[in-house]
N, C-alpha and C. Protein backbone atom coordinates (compact mmCIF):
# COMPACT_ATOMS: atom_id res chain seq x y z
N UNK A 1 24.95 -10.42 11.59
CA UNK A 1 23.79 -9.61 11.25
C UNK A 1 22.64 -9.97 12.17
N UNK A 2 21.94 -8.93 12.63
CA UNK A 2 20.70 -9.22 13.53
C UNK A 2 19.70 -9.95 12.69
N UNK A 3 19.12 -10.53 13.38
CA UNK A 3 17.81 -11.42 12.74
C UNK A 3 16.83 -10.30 13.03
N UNK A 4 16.38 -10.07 12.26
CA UNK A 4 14.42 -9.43 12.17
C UNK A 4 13.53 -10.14 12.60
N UNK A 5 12.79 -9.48 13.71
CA UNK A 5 11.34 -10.72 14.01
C UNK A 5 10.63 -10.54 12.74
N UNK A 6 9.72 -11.43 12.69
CA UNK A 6 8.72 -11.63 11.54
C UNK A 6 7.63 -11.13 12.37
N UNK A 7 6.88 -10.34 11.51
CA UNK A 7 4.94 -9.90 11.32
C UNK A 7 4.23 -11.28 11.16
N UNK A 8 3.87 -11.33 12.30
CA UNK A 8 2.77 -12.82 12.40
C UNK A 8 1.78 -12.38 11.00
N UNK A 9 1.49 -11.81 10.32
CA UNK A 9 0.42 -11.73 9.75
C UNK A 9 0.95 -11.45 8.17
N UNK A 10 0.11 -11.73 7.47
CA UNK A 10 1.16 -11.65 5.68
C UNK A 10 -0.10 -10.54 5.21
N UNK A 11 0.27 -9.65 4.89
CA UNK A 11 0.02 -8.39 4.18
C UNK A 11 0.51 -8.17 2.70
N UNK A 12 -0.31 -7.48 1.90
CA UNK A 12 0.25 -6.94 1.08
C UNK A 12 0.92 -5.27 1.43
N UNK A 13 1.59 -5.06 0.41
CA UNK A 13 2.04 -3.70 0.48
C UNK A 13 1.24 -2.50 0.84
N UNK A 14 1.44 -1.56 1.75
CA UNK A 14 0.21 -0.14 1.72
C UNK A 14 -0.04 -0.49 3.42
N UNK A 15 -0.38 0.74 3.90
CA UNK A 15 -1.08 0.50 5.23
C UNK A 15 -2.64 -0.10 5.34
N UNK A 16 -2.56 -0.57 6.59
CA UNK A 16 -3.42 -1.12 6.81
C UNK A 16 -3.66 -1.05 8.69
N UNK A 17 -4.37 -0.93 9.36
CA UNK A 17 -4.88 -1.05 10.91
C UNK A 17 -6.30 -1.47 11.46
N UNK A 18 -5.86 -2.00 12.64
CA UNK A 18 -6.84 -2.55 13.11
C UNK A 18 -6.96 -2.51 14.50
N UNK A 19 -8.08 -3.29 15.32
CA UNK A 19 -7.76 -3.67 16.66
C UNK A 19 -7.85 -4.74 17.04
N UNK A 20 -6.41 -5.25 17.13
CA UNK A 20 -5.98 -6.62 17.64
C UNK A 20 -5.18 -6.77 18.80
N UNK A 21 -5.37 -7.86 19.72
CA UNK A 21 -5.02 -8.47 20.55
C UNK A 21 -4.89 -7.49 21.58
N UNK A 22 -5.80 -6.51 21.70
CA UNK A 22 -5.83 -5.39 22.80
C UNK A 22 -5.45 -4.26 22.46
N UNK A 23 -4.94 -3.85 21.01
CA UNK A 23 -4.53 -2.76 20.90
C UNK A 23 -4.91 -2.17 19.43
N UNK A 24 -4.65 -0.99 18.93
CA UNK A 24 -4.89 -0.64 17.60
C UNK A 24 -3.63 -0.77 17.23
N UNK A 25 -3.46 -1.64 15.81
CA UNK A 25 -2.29 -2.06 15.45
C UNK A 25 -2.83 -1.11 13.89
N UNK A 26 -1.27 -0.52 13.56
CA UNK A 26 -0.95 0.22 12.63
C UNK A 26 0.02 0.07 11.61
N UNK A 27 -0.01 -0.68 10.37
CA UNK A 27 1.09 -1.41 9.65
C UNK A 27 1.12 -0.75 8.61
N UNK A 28 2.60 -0.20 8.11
CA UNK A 28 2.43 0.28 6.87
C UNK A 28 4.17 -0.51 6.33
N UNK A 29 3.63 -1.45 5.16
CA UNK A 29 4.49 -2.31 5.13
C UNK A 29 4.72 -1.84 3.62
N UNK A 30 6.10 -1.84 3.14
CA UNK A 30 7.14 -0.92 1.88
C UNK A 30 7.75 -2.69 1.41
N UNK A 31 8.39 -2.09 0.26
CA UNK A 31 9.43 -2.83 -0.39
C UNK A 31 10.62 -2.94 0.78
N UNK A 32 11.04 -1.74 1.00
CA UNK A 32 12.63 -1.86 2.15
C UNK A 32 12.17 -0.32 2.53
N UNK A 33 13.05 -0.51 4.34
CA UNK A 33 12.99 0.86 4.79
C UNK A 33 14.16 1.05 5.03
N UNK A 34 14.64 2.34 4.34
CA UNK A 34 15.90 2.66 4.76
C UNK A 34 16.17 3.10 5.96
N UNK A 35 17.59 3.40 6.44
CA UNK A 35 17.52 3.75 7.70
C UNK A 35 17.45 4.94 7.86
N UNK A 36 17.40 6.07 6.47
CA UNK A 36 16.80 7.42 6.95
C UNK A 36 15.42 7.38 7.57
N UNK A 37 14.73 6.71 6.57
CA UNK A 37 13.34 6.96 6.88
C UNK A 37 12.74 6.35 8.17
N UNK A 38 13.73 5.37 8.70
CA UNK A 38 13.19 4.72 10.16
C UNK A 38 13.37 5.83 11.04
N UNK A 39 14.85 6.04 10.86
CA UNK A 39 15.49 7.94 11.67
C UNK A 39 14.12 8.86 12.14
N UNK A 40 13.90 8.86 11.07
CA UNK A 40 12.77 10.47 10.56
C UNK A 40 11.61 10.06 11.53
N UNK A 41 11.22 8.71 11.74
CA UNK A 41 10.29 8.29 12.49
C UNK A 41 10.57 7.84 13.85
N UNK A 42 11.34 8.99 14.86
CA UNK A 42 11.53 8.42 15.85
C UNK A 42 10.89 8.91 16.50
N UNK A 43 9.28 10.05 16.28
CA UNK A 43 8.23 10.54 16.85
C UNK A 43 7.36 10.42 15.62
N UNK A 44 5.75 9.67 15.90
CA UNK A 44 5.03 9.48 14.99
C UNK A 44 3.33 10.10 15.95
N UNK A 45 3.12 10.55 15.09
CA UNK A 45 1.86 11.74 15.89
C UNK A 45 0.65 10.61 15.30
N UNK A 46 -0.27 9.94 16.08
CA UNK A 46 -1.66 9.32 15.53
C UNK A 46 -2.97 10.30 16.58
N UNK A 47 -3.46 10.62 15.78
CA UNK A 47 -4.46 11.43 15.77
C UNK A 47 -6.22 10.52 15.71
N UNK A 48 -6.79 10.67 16.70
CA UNK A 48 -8.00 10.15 16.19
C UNK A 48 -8.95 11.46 15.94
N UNK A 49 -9.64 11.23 14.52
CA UNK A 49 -10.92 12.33 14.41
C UNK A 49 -12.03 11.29 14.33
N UNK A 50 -13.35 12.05 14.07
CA UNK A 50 -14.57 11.64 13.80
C UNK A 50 -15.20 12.60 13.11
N UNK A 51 -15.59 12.35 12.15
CA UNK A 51 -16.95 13.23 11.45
C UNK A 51 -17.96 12.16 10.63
N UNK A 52 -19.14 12.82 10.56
CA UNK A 52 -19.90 11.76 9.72
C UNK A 52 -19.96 10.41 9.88
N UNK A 53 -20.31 10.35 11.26
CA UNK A 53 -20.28 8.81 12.35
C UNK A 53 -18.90 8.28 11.92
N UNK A 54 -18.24 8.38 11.03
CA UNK A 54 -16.86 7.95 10.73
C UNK A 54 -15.68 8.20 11.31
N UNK A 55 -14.74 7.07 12.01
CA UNK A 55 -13.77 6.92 13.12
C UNK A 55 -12.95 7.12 12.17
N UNK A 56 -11.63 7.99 12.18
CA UNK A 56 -10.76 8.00 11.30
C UNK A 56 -9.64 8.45 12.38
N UNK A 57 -8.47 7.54 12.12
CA UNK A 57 -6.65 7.66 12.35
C UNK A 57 -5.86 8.56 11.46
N UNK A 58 -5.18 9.61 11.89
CA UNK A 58 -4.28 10.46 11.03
C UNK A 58 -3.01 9.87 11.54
N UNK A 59 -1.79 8.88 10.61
CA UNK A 59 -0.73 8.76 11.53
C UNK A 59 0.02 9.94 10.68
N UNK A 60 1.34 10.39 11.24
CA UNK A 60 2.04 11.21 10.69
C UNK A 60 3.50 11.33 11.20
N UNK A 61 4.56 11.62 10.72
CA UNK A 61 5.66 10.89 11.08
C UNK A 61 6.68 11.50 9.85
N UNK A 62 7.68 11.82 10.30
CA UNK A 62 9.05 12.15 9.56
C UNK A 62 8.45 13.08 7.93
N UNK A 63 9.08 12.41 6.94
CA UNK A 63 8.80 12.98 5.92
C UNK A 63 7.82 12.12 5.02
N UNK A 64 6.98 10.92 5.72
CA UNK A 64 5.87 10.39 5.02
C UNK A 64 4.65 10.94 5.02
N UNK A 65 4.49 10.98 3.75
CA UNK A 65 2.77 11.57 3.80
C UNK A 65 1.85 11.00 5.00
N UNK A 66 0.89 11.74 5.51
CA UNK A 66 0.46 11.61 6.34
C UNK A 66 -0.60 10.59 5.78
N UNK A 67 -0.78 9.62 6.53
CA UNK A 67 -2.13 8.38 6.36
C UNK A 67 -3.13 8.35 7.23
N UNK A 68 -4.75 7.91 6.45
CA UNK A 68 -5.62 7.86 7.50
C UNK A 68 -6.15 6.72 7.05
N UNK A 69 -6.58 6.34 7.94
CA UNK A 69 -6.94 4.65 8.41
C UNK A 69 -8.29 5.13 8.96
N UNK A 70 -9.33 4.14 8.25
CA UNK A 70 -10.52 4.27 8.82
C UNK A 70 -11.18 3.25 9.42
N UNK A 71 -12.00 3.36 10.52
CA UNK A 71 -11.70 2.47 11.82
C UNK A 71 -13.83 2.40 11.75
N UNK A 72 -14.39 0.99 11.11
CA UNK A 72 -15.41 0.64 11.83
C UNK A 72 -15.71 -0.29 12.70
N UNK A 73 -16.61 0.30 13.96
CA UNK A 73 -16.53 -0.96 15.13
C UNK A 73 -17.26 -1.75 15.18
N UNK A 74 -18.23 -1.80 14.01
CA UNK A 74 -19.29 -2.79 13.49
C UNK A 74 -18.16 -4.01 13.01
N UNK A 75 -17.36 -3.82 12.43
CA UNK A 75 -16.43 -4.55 11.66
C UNK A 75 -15.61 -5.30 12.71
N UNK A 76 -15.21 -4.89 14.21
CA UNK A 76 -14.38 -5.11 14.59
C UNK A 76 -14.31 -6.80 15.52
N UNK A 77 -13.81 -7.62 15.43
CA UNK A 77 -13.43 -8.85 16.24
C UNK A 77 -13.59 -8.72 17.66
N UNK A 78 -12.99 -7.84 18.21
CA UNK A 78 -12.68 -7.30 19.36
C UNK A 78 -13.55 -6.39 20.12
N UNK A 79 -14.48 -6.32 19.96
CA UNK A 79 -15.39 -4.81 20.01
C UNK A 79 -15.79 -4.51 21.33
N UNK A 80 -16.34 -6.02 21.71
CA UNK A 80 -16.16 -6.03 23.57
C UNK A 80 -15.12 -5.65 24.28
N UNK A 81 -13.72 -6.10 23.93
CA UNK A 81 -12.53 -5.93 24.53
C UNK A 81 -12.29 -4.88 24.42
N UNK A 82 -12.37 -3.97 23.07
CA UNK A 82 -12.22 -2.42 22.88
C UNK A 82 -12.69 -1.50 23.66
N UNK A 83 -14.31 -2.06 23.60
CA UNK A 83 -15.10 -0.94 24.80
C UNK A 83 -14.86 -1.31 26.26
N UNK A 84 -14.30 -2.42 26.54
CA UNK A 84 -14.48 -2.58 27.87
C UNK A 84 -12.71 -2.27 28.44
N UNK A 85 -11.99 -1.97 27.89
CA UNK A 85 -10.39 -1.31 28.35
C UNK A 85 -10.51 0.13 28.65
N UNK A 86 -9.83 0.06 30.13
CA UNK A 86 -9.99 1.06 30.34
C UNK A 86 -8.92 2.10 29.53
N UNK A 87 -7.86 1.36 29.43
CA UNK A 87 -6.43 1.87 28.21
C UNK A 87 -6.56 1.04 27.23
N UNK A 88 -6.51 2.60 25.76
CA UNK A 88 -6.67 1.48 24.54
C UNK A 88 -5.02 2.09 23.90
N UNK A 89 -4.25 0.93 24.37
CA UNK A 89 -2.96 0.71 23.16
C UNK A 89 -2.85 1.28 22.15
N UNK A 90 -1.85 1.47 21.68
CA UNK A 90 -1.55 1.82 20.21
C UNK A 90 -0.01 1.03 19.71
N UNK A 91 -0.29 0.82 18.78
CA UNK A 91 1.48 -0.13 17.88
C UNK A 91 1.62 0.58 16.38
N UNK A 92 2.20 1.12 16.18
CA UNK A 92 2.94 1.09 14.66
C UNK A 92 4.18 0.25 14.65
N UNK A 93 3.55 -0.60 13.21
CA UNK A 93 4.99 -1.68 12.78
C UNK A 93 5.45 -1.14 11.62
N UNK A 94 6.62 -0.82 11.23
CA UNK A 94 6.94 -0.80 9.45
C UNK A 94 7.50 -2.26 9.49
N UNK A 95 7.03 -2.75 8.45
CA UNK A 95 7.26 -4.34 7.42
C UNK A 95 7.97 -4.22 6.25
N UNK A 96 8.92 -5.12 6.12
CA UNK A 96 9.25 -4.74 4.53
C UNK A 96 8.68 -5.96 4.05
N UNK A 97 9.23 -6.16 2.46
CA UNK A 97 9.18 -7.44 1.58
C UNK A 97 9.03 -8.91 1.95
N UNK A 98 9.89 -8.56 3.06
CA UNK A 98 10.26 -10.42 3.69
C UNK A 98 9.26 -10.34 4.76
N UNK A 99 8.47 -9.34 5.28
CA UNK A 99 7.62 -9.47 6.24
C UNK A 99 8.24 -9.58 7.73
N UNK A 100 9.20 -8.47 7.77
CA UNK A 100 10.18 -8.25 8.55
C UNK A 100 9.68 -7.44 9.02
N UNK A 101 9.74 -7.44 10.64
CA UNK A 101 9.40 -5.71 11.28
C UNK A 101 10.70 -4.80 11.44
N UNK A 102 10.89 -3.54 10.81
CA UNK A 102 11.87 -2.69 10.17
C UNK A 102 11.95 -1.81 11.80
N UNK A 103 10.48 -1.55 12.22
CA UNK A 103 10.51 -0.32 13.22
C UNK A 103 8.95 -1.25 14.34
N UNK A 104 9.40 -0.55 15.48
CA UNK A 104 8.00 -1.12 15.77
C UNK A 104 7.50 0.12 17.21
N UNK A 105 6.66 0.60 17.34
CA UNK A 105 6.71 2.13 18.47
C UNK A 105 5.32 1.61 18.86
N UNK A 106 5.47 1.85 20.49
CA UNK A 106 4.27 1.28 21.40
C UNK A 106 4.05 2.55 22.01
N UNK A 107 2.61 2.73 22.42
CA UNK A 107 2.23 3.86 23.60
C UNK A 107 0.56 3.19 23.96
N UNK A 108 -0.03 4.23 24.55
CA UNK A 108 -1.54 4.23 24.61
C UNK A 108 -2.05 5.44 24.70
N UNK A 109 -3.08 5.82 24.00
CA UNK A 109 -3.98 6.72 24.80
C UNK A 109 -4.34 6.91 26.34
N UNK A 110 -4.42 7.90 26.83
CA UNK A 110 -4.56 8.32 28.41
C UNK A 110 -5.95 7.79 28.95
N UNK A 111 -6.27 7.47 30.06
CA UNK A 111 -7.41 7.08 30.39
C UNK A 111 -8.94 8.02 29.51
N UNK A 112 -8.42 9.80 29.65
CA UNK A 112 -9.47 10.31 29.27
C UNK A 112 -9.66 10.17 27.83
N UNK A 113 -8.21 10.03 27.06
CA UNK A 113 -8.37 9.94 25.33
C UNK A 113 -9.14 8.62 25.32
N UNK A 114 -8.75 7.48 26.26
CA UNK A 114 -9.22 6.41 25.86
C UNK A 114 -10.93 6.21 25.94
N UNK A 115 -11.39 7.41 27.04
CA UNK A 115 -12.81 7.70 27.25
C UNK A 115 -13.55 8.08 25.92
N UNK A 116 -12.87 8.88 25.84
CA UNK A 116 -13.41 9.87 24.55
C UNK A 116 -13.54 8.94 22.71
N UNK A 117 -12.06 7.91 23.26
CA UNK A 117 -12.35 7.60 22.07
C UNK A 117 -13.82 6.54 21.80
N UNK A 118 -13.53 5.40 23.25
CA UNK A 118 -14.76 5.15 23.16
C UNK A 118 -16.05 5.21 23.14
N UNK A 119 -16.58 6.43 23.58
CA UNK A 119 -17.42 7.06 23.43
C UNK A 119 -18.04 7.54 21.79
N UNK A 120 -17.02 7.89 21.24
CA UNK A 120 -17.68 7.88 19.54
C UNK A 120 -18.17 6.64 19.22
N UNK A 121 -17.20 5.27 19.58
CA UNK A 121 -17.06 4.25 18.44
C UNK A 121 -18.38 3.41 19.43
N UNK A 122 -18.93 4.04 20.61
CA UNK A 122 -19.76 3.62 20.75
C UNK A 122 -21.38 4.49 20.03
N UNK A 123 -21.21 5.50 20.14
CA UNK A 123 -22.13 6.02 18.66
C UNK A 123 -21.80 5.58 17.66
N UNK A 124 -20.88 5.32 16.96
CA UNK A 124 -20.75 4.73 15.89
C UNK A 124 -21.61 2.95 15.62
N UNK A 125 -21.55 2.40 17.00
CA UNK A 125 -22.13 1.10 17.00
C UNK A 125 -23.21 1.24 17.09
N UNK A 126 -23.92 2.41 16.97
CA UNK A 126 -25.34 2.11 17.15
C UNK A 126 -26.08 3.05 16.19
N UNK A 127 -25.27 3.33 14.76
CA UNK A 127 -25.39 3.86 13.32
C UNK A 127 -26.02 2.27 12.84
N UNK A 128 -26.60 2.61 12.04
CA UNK A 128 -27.26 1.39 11.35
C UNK A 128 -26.58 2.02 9.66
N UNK A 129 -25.89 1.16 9.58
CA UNK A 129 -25.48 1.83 7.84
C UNK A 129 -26.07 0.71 7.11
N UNK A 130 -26.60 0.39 5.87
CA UNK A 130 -27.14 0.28 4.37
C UNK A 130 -26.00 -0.46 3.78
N UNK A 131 -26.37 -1.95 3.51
CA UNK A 131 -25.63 -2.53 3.17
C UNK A 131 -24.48 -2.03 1.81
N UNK A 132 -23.10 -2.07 2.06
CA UNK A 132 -22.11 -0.78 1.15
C UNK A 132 -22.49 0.88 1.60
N UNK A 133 -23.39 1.30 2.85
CA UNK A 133 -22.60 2.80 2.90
C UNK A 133 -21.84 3.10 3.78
N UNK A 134 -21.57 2.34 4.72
CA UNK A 134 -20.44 3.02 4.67
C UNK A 134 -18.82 2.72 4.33
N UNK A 135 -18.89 2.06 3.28
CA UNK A 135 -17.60 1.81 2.35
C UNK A 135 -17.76 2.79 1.36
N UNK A 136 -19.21 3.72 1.17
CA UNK A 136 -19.42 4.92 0.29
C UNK A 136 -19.52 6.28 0.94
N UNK A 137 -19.68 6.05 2.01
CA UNK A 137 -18.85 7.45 3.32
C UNK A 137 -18.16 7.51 2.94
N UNK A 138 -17.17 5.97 3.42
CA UNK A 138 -15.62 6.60 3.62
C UNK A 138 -14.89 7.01 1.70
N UNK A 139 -15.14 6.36 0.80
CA UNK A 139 -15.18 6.63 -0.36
C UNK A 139 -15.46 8.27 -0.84
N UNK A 140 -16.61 8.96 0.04
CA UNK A 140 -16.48 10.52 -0.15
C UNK A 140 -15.37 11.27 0.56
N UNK A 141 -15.37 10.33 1.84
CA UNK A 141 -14.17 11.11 2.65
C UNK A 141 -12.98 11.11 1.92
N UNK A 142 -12.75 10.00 1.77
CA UNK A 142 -11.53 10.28 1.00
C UNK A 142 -11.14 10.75 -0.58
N UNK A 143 -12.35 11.17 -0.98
CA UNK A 143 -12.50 11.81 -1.98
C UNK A 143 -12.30 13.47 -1.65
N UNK A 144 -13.08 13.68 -0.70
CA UNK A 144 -13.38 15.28 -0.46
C UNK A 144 -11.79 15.91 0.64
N UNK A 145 -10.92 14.60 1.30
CA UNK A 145 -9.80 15.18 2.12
C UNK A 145 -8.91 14.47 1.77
N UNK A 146 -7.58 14.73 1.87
CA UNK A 146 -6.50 14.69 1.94
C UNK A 146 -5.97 14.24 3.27
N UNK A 147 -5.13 13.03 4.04
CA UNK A 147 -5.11 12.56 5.48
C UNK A 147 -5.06 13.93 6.42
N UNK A 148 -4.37 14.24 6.07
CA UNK A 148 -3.73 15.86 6.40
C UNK A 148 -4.85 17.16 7.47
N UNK A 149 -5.89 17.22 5.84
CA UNK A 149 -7.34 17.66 6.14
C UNK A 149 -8.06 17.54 7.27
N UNK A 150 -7.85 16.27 7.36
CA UNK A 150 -8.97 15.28 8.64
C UNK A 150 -8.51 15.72 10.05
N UNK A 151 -7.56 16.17 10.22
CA UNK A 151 -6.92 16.84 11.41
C UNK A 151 -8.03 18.25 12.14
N UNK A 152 -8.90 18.73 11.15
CA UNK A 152 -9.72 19.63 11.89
C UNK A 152 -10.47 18.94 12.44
N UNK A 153 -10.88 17.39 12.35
CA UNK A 153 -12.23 16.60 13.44
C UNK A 153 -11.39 16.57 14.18
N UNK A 154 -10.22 16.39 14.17
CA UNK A 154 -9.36 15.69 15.30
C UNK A 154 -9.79 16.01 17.15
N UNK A 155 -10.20 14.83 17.83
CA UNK A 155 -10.70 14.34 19.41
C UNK A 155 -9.18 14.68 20.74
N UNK A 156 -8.36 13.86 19.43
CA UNK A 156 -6.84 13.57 20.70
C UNK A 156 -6.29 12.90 19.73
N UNK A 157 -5.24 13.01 20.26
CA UNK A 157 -3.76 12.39 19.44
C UNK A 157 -2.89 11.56 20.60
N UNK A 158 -2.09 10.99 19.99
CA UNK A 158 -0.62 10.91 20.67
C UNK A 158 0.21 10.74 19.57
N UNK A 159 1.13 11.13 20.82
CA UNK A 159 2.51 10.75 19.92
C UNK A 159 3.89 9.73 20.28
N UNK A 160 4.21 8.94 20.16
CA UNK A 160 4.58 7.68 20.49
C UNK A 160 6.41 7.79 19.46
């Protein structure tokens, strides 16, 4: 039997993304993935939108509901490294239980997506939000859309 690398990082269950170690990392870690559902994901569409100074990820992929991941660069570790690449990476991992990587799909955005993207998240860095709003943005956003929805801000995508 093949050995599984391990997810350096211990998560709970549910997606979760970020930008680490040069790239936007995208984890949506299950109980077990079967091997239909790895199948179904052998093209996964990530979408970046923006509305309402808010950076938001649409990933979308086989027959999983579509997820959005919301991305602040106030928040981010990396924020220098982000703005200053001229290519910004992209990773989706699926994880199961044991913290096993099930699937793992690499690409990047194109020089100009990677322009464009930075260009919001650099308006975005220079939003002054109110200590808790914007954890009450994104709280309407995802009240008022569905991941799905968010596809009319949509900037650029890929698909990986």
């Amino acid at each position: 039997m093949e050995q599984k690398e391990k997810f350096p990082y211990e998560i709970e269950d549910g997606a979760i993304m970020d930008f680490v170690d040069g790239k936007f990392m995208f984890v949506l870690k299950d109980h077990a993935w079967s091997e239909e559902e790895i199948k179904m994901l052998k093209k996964v569409r990530i979408a970046f939108c923006f509305t309402n100074d808010l950076a938001i990820f649409v990933l979308e992929g086989g027959d999983i509901d579509s997820s959005d991941f919301y991305f602040n660069i106030q928040e981010c570790d990396e924020k220098d490294r982000l703005l200053s690449q001229e290519i910004l990476p992209v990773e989706m991992v699926l994880v199961d239980q044991n913290n096993e990587i099930c699937l793992k799909k690499s690409g990047a955005f194109s020089k100009e997506e990677s322009t464009k993207i930075k260009d919001f998240l650099k308006r975005q860095s220079e939003i002054s939000f109110m200590p808790g709003e914007y954890d009450v943005n994104v709280s309407g956003m995802q009240a008022a859309y569905e991941p799905y929805e968010l596809l009319k801000y949509e900037q650029c995508a890929i698909t990986i």
